[in-house]
C-alpha atoms as a PDB file:
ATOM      1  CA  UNK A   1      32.306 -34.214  38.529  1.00  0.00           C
ATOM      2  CA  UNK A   2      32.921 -31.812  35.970  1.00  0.00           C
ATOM      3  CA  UNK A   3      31.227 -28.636  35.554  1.00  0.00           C
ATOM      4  CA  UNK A   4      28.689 -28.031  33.186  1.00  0.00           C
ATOM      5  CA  UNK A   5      29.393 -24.798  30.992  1.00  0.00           C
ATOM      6  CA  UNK A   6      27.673 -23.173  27.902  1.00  0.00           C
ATOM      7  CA  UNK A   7      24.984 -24.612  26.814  1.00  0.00           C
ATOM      8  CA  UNK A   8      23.801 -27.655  24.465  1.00  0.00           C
ATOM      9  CA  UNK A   9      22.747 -27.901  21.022  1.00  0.00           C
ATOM     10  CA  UNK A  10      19.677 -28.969  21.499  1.00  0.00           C
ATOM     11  CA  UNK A  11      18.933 -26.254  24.084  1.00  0.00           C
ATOM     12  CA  UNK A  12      20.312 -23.904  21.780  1.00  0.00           C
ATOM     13  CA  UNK A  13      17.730 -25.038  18.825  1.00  0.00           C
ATOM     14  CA  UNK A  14      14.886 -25.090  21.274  1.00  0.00           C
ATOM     15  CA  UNK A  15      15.606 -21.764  22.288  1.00  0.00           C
ATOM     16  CA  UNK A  16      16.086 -20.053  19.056  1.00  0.00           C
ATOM     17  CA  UNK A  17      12.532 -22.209  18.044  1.00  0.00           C
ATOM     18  CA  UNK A  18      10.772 -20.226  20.726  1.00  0.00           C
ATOM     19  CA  UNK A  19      12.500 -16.771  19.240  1.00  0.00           C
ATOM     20  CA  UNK A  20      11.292 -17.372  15.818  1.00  0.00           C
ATOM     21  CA  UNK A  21       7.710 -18.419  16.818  1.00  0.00           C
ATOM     22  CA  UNK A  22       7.287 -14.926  18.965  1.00  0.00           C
ATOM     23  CA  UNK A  23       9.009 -13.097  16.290  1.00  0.00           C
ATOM     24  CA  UNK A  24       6.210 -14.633  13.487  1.00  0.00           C
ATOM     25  CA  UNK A  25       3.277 -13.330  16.269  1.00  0.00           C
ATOM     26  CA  UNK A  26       4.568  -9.912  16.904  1.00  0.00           C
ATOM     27  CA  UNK A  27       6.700  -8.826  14.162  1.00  0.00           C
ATOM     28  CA  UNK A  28       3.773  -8.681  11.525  1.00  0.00           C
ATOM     29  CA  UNK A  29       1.602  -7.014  14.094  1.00  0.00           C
ATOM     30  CA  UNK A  30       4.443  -4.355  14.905  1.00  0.00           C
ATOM     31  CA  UNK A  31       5.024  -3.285  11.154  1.00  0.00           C
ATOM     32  CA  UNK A  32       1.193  -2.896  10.950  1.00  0.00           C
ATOM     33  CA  UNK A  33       1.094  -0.814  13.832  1.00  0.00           C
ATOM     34  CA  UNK A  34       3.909   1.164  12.776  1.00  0.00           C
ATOM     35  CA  UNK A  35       2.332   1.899   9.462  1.00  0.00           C
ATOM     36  CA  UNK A  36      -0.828   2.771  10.460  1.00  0.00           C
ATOM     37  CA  UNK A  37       0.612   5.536  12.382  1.00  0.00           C
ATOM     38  CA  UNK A  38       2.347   7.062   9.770  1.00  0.00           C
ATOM     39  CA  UNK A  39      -0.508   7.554   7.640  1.00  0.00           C
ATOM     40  CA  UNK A  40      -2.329   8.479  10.402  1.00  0.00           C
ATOM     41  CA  UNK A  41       0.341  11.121  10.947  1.00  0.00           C
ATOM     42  CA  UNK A  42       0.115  11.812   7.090  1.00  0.00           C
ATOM     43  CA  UNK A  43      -3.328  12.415   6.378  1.00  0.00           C
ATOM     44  CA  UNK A  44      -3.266  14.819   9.742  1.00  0.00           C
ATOM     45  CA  UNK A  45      -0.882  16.837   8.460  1.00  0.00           C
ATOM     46  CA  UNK A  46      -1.833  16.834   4.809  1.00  0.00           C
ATOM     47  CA  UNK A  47      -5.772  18.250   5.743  1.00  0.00           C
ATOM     48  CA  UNK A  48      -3.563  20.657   7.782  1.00  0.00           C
ATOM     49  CA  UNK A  49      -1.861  21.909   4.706  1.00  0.00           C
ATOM     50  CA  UNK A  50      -4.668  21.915   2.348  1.00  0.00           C
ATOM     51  CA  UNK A  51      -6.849  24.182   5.283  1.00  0.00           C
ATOM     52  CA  UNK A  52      -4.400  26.351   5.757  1.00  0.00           C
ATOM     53  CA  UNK A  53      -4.087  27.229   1.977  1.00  0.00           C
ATOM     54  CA  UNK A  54      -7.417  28.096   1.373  1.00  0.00           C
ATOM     55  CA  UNK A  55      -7.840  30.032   4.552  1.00  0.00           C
ATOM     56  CA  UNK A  56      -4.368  31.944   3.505  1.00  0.00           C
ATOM     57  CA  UNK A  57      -5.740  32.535  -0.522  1.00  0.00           C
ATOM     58  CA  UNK A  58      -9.402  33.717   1.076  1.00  0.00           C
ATOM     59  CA  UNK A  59      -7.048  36.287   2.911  1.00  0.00           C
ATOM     60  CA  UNK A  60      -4.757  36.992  -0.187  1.00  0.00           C
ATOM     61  CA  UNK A  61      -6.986  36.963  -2.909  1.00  0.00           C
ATOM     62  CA  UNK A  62     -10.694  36.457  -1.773  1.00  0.00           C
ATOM     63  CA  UNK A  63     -11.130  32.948  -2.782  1.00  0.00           C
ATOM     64  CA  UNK A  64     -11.498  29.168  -1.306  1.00  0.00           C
ATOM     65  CA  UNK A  65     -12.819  26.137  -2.109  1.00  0.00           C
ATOM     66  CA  UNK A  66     -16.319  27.216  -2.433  1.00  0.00           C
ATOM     67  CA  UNK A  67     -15.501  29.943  -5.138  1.00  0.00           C
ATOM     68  CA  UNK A  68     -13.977  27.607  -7.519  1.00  0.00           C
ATOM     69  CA  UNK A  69     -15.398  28.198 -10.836  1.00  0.00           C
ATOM     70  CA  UNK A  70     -12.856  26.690 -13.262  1.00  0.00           C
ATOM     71  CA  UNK A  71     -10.669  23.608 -13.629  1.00  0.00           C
ATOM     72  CA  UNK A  72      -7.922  25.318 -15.669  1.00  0.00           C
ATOM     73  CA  UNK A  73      -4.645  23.832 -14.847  1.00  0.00           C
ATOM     74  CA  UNK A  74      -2.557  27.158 -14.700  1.00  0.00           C
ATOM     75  CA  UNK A  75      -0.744  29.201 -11.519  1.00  0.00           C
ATOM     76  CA  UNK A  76      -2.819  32.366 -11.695  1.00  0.00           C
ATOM     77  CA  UNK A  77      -4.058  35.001  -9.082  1.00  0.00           C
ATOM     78  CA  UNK A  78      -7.066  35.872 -11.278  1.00  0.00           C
ATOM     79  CA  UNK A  79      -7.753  32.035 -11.678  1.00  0.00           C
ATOM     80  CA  UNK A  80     -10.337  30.142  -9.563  1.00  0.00           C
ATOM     81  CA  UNK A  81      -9.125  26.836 -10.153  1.00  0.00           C
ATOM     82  CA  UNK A  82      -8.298  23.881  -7.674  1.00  0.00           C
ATOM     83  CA  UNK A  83      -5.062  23.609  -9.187  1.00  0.00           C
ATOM     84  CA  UNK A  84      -4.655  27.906  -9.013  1.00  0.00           C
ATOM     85  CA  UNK A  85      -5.716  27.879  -5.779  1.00  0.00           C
ATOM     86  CA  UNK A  86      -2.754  24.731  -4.073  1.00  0.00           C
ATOM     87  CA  UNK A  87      -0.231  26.169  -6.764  1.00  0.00           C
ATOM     88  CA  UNK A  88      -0.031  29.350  -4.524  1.00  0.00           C
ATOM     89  CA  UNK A  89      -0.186  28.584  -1.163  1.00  0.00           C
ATOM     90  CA  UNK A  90       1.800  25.301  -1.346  1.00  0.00           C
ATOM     91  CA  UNK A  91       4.559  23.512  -3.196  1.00  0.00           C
ATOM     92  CA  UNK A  92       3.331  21.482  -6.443  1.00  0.00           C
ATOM     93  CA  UNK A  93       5.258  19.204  -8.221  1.00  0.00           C
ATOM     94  CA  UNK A  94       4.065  21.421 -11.839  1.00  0.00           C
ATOM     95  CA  UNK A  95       5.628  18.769 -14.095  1.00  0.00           C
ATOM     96  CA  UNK A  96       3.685  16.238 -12.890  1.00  0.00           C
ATOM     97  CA  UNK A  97       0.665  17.853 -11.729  1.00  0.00           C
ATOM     98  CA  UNK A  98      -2.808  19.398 -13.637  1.00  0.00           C
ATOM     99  CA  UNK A  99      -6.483  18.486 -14.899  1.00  0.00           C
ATOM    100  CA  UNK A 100      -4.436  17.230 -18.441  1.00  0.00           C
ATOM    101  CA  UNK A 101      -2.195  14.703 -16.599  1.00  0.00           C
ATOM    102  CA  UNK A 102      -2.827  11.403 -15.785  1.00  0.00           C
ATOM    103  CA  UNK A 103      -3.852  10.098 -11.823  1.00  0.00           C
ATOM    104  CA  UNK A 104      -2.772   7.341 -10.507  1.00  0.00           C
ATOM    105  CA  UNK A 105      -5.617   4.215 -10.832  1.00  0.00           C
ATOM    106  CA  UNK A 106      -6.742   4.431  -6.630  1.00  0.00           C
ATOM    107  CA  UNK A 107      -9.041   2.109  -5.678  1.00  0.00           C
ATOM    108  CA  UNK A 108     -11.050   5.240  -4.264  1.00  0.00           C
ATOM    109  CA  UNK A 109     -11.352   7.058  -7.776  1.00  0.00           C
ATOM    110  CA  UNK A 110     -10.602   4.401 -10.587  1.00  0.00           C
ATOM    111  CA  UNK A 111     -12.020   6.597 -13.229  1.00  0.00           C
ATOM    112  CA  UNK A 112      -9.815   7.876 -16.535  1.00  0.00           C
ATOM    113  CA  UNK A 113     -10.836  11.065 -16.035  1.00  0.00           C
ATOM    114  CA  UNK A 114      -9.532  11.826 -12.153  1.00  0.00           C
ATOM    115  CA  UNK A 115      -6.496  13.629 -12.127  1.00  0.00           C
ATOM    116  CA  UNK A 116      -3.948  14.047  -9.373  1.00  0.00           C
ATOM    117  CA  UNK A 117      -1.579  17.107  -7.681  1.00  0.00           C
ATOM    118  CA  UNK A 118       1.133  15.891  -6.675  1.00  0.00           C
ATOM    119  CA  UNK A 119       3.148  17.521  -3.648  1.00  0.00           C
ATOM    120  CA  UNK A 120       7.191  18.060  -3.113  1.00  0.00           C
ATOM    121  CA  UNK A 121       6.820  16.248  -0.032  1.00  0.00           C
ATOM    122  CA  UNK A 122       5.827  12.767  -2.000  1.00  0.00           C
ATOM    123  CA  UNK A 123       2.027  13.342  -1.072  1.00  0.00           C
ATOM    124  CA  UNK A 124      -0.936  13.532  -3.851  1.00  0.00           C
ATOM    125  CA  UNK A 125      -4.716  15.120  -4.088  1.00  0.00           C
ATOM    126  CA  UNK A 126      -6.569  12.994  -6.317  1.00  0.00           C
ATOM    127  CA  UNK A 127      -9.750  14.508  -7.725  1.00  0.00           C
ATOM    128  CA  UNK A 128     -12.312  14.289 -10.698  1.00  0.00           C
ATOM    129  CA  UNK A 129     -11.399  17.797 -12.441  1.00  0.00           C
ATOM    130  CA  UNK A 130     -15.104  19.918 -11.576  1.00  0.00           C
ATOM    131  CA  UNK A 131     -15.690  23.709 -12.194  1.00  0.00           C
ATOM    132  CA  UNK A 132     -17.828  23.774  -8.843  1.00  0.00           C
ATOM    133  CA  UNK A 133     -18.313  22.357  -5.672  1.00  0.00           C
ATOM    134  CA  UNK A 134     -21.102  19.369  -5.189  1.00  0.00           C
ATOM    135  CA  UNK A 135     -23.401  18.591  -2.507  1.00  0.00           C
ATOM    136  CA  UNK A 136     -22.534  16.215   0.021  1.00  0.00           C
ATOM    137  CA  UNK A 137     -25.539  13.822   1.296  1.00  0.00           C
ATOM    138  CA  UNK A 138     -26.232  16.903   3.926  1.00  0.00           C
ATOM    139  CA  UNK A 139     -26.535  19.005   1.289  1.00  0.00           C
ATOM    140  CA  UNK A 140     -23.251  20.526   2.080  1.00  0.00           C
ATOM    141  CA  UNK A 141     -21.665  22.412  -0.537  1.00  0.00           C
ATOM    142  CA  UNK A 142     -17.709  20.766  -1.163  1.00  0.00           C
ATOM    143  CA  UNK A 143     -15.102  19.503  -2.845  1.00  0.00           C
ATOM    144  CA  UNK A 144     -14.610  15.683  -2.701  1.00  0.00           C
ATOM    145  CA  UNK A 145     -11.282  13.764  -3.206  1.00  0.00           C
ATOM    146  CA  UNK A 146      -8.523  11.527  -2.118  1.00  0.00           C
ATOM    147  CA  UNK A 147      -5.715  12.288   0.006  1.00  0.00           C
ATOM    148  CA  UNK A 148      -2.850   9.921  -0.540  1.00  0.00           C
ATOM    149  CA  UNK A 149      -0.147   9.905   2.391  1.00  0.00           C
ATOM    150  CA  UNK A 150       2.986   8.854  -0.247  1.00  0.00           C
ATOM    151  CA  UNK A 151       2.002   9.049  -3.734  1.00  0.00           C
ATOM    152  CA  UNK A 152       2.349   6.745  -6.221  1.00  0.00           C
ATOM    153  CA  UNK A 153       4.566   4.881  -3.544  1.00  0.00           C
ATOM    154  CA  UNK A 154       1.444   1.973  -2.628  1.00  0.00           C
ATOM    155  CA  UNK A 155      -0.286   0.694  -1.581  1.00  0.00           C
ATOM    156  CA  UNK A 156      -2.701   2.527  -2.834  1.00  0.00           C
ATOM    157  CA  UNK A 157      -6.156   1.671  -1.204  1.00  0.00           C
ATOM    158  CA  UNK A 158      -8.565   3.524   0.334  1.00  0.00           C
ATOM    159  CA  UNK A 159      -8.660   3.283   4.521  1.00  0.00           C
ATOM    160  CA  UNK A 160     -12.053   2.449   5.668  1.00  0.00           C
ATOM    161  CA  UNK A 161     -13.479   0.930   8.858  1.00  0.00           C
ATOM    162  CA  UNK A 162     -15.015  -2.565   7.046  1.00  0.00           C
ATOM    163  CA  UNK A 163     -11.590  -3.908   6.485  1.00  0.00           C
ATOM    164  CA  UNK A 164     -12.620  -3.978   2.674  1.00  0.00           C
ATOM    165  CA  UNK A 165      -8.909  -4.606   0.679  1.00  0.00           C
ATOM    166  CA  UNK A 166     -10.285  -2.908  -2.765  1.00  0.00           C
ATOM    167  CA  UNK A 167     -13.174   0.455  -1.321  1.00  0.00           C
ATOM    168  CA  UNK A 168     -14.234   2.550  -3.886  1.00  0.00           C
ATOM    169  CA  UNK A 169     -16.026   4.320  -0.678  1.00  0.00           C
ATOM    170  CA  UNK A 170     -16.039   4.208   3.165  1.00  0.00           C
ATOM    171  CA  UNK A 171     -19.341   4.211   4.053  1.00  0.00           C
ATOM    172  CA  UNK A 172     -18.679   1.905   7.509  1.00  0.00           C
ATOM    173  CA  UNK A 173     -20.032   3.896  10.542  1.00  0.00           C
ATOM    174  CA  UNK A 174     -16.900   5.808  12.795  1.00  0.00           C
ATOM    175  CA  UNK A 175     -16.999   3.307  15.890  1.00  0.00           C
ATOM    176  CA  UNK A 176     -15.877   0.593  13.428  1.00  0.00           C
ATOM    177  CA  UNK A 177     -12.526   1.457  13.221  1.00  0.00           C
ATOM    178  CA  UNK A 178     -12.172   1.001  17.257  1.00  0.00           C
ATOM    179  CA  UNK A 179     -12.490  -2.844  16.401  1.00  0.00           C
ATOM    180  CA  UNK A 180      -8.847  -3.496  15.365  1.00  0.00           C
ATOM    181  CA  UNK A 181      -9.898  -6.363  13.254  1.00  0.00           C
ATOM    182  CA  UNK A 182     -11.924  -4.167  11.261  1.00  0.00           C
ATOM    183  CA  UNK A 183      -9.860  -1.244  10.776  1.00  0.00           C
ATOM    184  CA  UNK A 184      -8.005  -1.208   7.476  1.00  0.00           C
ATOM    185  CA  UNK A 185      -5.815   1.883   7.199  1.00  0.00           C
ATOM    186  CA  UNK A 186      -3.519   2.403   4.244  1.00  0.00           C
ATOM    187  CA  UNK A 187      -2.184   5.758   2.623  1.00  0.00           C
ATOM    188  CA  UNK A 188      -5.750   7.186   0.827  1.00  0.00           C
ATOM    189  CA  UNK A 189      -7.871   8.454   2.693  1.00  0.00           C
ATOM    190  CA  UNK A 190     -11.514  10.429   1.659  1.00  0.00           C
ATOM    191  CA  UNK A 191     -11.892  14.286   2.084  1.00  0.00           C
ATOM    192  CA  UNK A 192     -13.584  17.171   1.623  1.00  0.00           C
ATOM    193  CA  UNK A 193     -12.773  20.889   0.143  1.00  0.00           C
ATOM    194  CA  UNK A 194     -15.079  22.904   1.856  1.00  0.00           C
ATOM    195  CA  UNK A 195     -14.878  26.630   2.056  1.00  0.00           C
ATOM    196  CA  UNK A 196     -12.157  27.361   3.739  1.00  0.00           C
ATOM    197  CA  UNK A 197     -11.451  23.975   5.455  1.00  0.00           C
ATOM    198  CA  UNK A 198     -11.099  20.673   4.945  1.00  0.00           C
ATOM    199  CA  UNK A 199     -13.713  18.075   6.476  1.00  0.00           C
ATOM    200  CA  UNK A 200     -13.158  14.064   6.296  1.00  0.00           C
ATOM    201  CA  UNK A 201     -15.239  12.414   4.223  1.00  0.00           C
ATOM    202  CA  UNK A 202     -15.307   8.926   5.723  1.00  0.00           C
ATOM    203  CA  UNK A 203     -15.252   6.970   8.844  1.00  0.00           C
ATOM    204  CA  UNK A 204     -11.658   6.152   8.275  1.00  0.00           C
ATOM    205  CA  UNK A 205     -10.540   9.721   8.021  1.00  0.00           C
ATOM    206  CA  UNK A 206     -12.887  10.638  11.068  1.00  0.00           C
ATOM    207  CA  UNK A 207     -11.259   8.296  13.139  1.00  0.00           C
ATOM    208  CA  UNK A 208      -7.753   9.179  11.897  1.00  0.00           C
ATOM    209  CA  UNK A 209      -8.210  13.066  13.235  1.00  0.00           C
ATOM    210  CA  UNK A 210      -8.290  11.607  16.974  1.00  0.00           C
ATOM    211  CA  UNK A 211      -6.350   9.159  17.018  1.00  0.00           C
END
């Protein structure tokens, strides 16, 4: 009898079937998973930055988020401005950046009026130009905006922890975004200037911090 060797056609079909059908279960789930990660990564290491400049200017020059009195889109010492106070403790893109420029339309802050800062790194603050701080719902004094982990790279949409595709807000409650099928994480997240740190200002970002 002779000896059987290699393998058929039809075994060969069958078996590449059974690859593709795993690969359409897991590869999806892997790019997700790798994703999510690296704005999770992101928005740690943007809140980072953005502490650390305030707490270096209050050290410098006497002033953090709380002092802001101005929305003037100029690099100066003797200026209290958002803009002032990021243009000289980190590294601005200036030619794209300021109060009289035009944000990118987030689904978190869709207004005409919000303006962006965009970073060297890629990364962008998105705010509604304000001379002060507001109170939060604890009656927290602060400075709300967006964090976006890439820019105008996309997708563009706020995380939040009620898988809602198009948030304006992420008012979902923190242990949400342990349910996998609930989480939603993208590149914007919701944050808070205050004083001389930087707070989240959602369940999304909350979760983001430990995780």
């Amino acid at each position: 009898m002779m000896k059987k060797n290699g393998f058929t056609l039809a075994e060969v079909l069958i078996t590449l079937s059974i690859i593709g059908v795993i690969a359409t279960l897991t590869i999806p789930a892997l790019i997700t998973n790798i994703g999510e990660q690296q704005y999770l990564a992101g928005i740690k290491k943007g809140m980072n930055t953005l502490a650390e400049a305030a707490q270096l200017n209050k050290v410098m020059l006497g002033f953090d988020y709380a002092d802001l009195n101005t929305t003037t889109s100029s690099i100066d010492e003797n200026t209290y401005s958002l803009y002032s106070l990021l243009g000289l403790r980190t590294n601005i893109d200036t030619k794209r950046s300021g109060v009289n420029g035009t944000a990118p339309k987030v689904s978190a802050q869709a207004a005409d009026g919000n303006q962006a800062i965009y970073f060297n790194d890629g990364t962008a603050l998105i705010y509604t130009p304000s001379a002060t701080t507001s109170d939060d719902a604890r009656g927290d004094k602060g400075f709300p905006a967006v964090y976006d982990t890439n820019g105008d790279k996309g997708p563009n949409i706020l995380s939040n922890c009620a898988y809602n595709t198009s948030a304006t807000v992420d008012t979902a409650t923190y242990t949400q975004c342990n349910d996998k099928t609930k989480r939603f994480i993208r590149d914007q997240f919701s944050i808070r200037l205050k004083g001389a740190t930087v707070l989240p200002n959602g369940s999304a970002a909350r979760w983001a911090l430990v995780n």
